[in-house]
PDB file of N, CA and C in Angstrom:
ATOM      1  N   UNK A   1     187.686  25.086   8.896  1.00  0.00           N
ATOM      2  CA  UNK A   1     186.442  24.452   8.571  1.00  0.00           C
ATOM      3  C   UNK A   1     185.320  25.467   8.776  1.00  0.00           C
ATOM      4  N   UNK A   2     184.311  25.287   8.185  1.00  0.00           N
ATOM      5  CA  UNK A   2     183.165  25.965   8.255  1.00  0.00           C
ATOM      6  C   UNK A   2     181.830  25.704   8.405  1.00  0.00           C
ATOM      7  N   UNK A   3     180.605  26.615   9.046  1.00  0.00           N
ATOM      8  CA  UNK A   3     179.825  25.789  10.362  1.00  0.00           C
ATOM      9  C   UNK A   3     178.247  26.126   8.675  1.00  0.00           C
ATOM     10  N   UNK A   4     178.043  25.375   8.609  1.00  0.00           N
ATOM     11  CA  UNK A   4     176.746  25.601   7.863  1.00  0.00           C
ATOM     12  C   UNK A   4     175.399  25.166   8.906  1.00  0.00           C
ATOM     13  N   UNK A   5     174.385  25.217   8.340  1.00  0.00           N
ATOM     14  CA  UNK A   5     173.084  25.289   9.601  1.00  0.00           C
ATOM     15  C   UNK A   5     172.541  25.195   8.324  1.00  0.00           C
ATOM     16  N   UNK A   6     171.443  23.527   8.599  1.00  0.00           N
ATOM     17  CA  UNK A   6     170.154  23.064   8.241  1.00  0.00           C
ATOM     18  C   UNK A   6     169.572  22.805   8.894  1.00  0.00           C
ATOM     19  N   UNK A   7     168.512  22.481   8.459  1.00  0.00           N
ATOM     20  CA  UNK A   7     167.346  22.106   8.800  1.00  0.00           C
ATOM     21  C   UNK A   7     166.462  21.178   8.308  1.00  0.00           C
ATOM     22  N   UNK A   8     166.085  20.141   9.533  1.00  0.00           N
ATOM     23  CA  UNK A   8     164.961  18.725   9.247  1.00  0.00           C
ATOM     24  C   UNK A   8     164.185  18.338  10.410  1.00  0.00           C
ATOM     25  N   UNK A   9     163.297  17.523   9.529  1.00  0.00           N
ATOM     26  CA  UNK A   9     162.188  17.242  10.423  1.00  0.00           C
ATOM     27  C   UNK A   9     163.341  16.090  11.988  1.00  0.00           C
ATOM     28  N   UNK A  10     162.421  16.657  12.660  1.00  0.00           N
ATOM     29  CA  UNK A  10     162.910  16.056  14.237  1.00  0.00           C
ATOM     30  C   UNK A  10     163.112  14.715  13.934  1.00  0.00           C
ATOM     31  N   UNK A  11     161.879  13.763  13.957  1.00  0.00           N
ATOM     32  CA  UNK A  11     162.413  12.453  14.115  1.00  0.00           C
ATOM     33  C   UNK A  11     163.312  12.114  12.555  1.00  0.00           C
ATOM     34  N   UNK A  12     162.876  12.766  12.034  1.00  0.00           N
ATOM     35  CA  UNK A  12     164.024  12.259  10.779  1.00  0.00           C
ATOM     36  C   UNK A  12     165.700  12.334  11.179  1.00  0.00           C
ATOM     37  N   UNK A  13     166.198  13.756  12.264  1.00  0.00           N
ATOM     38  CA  UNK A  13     167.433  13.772  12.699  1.00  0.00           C
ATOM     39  C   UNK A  13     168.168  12.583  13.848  1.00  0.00           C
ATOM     40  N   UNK A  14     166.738  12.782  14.625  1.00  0.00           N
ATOM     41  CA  UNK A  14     166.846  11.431  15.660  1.00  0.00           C
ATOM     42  C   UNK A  14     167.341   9.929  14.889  1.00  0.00           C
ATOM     43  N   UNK A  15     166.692   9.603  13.951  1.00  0.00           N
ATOM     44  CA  UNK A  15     166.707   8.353  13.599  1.00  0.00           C
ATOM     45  C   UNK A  15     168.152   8.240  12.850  1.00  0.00           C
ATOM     46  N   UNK A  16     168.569   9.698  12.092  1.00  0.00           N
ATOM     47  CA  UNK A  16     169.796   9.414  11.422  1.00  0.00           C
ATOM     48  C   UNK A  16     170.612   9.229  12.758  1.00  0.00           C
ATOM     49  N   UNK A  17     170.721  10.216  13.846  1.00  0.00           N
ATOM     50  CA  UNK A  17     172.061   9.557  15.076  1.00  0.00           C
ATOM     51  C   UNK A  17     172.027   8.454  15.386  1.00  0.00           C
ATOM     52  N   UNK A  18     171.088   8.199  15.347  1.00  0.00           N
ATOM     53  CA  UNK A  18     170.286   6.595  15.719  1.00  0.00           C
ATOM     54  C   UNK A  18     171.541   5.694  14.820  1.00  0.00           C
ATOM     55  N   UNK A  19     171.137   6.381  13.875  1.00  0.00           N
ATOM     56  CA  UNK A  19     172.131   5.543  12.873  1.00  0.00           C
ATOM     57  C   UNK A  19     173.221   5.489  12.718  1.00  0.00           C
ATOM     58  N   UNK A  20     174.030   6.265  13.342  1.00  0.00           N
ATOM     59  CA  UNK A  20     175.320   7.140  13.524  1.00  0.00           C
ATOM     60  C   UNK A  20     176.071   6.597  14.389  1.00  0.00           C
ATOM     61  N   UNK A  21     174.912   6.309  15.300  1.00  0.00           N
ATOM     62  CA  UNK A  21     175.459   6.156  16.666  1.00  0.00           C
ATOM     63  C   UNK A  21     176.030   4.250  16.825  1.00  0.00           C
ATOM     64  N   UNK A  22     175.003   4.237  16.056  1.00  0.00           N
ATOM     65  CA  UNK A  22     175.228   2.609  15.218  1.00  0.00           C
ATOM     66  C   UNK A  22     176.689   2.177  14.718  1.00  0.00           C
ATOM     67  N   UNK A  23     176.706   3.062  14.045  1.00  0.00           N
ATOM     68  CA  UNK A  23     178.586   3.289  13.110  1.00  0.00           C
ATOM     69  C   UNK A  23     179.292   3.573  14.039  1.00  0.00           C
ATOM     70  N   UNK A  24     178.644   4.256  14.915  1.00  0.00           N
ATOM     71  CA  UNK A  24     180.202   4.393  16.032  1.00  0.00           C
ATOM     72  C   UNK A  24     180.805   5.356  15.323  1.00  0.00           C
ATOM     73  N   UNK A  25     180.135   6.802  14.687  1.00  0.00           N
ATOM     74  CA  UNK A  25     180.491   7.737  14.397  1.00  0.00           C
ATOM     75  C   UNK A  25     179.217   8.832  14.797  1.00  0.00           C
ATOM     76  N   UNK A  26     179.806  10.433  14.685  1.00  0.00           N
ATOM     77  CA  UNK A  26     178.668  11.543  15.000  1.00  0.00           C
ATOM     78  C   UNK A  26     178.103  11.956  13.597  1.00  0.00           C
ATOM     79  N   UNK A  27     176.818  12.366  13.900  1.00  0.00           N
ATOM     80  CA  UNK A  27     176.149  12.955  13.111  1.00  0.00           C
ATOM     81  C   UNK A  27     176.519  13.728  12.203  1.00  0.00           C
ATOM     82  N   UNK A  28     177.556  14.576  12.342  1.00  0.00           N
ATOM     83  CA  UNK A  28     178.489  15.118  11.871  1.00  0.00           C
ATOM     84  C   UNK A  28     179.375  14.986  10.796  1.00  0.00           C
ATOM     85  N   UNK A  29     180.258  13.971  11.444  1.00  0.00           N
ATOM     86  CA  UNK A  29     180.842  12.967  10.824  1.00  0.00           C
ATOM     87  C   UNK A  29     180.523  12.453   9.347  1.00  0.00           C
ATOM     88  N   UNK A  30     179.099  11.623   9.459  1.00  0.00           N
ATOM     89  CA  UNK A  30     178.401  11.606   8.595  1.00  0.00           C
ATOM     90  C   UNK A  30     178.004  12.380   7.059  1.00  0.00           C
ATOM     91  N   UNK A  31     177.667  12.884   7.387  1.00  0.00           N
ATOM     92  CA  UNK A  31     177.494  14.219   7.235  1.00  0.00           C
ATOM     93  C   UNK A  31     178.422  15.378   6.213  1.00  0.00           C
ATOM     94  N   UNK A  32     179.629  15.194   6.273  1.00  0.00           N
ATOM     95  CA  UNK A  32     181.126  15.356   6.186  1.00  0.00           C
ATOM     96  C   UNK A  32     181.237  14.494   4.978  1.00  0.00           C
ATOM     97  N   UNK A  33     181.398  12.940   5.559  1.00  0.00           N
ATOM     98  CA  UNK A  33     181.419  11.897   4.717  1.00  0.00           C
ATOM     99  C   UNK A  33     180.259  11.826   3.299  1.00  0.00           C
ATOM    100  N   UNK A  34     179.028  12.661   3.517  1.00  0.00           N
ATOM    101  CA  UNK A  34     177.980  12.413   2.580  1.00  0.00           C
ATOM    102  C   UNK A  34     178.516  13.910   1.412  1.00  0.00           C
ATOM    103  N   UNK A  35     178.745  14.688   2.316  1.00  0.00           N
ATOM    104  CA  UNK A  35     179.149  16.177   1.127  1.00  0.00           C
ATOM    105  C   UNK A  35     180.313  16.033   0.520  1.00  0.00           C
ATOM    106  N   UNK A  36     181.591  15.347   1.008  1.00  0.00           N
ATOM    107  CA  UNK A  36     182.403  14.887   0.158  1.00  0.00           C
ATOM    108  C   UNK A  36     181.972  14.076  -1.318  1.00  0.00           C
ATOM    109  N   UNK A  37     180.814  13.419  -0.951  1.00  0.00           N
ATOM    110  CA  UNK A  37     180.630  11.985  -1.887  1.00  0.00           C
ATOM    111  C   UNK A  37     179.940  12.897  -3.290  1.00  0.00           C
ATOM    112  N   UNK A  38     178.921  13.467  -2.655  1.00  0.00           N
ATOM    113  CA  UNK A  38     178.012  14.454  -3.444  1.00  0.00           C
ATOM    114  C   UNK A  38     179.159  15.578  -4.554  1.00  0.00           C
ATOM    115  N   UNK A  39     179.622  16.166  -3.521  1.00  0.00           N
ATOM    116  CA  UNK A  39     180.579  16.688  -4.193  1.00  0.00           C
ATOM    117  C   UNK A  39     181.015  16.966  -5.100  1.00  0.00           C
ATOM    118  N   UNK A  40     182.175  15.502  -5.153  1.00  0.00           N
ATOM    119  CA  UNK A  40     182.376  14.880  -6.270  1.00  0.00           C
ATOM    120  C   UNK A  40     182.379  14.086  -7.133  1.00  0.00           C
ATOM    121  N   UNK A  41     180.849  13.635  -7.350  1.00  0.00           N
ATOM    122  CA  UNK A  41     179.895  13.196  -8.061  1.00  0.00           C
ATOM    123  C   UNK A  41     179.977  13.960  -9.243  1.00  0.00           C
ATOM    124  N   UNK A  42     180.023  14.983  -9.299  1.00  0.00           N
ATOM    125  CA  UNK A  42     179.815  15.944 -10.433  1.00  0.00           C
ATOM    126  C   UNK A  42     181.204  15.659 -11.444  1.00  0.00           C
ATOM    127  N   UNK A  43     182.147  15.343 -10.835  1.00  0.00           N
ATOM    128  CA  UNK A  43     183.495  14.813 -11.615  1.00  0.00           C
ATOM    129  C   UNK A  43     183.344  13.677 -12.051  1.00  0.00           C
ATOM    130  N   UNK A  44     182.957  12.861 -11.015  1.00  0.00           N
ATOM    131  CA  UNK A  44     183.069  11.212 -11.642  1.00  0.00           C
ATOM    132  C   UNK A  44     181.765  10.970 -13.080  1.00  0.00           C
ATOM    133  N   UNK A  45     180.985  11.454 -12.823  1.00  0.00           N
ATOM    134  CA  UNK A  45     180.129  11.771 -13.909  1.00  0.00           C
ATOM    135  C   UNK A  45     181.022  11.960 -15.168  1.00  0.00           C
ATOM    136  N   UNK A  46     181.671  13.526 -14.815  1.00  0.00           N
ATOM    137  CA  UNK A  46     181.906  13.701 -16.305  1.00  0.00           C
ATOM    138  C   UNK A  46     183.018  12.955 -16.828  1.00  0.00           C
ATOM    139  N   UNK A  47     183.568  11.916 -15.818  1.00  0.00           N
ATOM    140  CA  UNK A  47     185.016  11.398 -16.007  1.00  0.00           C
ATOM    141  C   UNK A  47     184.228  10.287 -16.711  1.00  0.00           C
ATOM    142  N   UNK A  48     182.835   9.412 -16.278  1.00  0.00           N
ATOM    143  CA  UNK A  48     182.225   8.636 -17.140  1.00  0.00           C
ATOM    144  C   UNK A  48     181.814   9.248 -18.193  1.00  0.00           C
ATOM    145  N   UNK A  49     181.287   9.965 -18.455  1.00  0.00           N
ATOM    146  CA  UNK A  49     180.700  10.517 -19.734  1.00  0.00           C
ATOM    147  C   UNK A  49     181.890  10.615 -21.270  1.00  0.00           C
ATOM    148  N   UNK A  50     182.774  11.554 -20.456  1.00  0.00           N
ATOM    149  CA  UNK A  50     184.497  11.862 -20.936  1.00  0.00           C
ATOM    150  C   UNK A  50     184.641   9.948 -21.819  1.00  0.00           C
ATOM    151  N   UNK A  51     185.135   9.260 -20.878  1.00  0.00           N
ATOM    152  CA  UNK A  51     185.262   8.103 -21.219  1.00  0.00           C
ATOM    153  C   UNK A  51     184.503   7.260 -22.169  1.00  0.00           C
ATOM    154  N   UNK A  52     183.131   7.494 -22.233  1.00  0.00           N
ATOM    155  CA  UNK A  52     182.059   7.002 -22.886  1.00  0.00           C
ATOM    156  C   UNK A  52     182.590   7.492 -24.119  1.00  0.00           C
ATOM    157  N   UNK A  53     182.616   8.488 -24.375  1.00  0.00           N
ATOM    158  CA  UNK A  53     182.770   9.870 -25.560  1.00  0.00           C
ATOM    159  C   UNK A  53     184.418   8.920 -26.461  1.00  0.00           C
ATOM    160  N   UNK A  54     184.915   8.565 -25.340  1.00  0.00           N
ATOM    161  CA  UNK A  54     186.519   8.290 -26.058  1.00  0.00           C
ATOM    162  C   UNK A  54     186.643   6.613 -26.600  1.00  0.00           C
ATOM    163  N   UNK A  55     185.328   6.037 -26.138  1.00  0.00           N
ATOM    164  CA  UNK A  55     184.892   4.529 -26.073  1.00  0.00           C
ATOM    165  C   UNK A  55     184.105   4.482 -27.559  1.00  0.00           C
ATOM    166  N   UNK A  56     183.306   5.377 -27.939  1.00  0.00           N
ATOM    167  CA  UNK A  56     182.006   5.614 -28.876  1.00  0.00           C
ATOM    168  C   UNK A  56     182.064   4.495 -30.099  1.00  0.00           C
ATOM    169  N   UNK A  57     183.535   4.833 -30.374  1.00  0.00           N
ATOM    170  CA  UNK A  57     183.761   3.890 -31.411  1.00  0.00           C
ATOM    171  C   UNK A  57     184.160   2.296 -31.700  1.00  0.00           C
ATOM    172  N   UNK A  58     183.824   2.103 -30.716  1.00  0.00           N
ATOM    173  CA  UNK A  58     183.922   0.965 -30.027  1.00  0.00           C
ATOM    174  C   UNK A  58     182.688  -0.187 -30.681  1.00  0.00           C
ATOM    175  N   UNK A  59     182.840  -1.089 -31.451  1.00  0.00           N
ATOM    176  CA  UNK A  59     181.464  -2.014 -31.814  1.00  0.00           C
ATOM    177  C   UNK A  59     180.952  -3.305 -31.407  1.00  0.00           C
ATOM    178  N   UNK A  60     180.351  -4.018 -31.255  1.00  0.00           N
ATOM    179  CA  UNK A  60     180.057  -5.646 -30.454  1.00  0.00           C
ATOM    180  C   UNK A  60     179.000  -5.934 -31.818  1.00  0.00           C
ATOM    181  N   UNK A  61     179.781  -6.650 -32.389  1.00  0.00           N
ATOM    182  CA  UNK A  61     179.009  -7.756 -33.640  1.00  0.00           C
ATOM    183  C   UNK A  61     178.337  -8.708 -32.815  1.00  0.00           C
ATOM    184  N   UNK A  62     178.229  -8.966 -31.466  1.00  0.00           N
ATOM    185  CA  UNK A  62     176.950 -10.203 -30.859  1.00  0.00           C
ATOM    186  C   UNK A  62     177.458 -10.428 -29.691  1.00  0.00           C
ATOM    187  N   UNK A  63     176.497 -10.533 -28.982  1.00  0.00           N
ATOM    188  CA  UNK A  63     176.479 -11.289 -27.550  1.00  0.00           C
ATOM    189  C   UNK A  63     177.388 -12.041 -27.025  1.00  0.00           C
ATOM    190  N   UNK A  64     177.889 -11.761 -25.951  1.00  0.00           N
ATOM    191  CA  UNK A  64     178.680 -13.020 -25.277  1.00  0.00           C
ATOM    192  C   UNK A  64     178.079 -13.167 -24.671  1.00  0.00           C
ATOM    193  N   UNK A  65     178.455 -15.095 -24.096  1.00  0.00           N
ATOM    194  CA  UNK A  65     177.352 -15.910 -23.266  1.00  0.00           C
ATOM    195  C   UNK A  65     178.084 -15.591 -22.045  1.00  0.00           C
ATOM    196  N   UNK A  66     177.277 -16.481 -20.776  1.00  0.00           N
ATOM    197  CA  UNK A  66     177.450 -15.691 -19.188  1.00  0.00           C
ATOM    198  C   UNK A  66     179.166 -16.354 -18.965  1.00  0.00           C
ATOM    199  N   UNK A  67     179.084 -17.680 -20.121  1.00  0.00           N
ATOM    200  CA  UNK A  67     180.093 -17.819 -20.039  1.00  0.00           C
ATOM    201  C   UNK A  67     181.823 -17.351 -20.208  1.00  0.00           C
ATOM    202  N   UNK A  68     181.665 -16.604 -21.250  1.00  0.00           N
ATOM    203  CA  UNK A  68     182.636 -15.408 -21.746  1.00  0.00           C
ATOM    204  C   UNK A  68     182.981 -14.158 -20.989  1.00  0.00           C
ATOM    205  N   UNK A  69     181.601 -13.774 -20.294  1.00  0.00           N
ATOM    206  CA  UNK A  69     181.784 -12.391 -20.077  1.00  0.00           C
ATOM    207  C   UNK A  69     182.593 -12.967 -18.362  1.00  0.00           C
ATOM    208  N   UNK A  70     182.732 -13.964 -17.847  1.00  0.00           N
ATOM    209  CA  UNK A  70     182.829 -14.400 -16.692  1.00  0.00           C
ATOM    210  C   UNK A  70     183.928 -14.919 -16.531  1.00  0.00           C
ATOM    211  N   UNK A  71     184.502 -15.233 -17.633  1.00  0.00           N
ATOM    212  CA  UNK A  71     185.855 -15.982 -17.522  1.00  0.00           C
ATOM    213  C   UNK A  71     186.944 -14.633 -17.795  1.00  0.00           C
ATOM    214  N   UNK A  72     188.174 -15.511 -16.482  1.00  0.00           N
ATOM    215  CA  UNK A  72     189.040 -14.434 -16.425  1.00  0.00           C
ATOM    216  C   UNK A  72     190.171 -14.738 -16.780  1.00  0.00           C
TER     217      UNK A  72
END
């Protein structure tokens, strides 16, 4: 693993452990959990986009009511 070093305003760090500490996890932790997400964001994007692209041709001649789109 590898040690990176940022930087933020004080009470802004306080309030995130604050928050952390809440979860019953470390700052760290967090942290970890948020750069994973970010990450790979950049995939799930293009995996929507990708999909959109393979959908395109796809047409809706009219509206379904709340009733249609709801029934399973």
């Amino acid at each position: 693993m590898r040690n990176v070093t940022f930087s933020a305003d004080e009470e802004l760090i306080d309030k995130a452990r604050l928050r952390a500490r809440v979860e019953k996890k470390t700052l760290n932790a967090v942290f970890r959990e948020w750069l994973q997400r970010y990450a790979g964001n950049a995939t799930a994007a293009a995996d929507y986009q990708q999909l959109m692209r393979r959908l395109s041709h796809v047409q809706i001649d009219r509206k379904f009511t709340r009733d249609e789109m709801n029934s399973r």
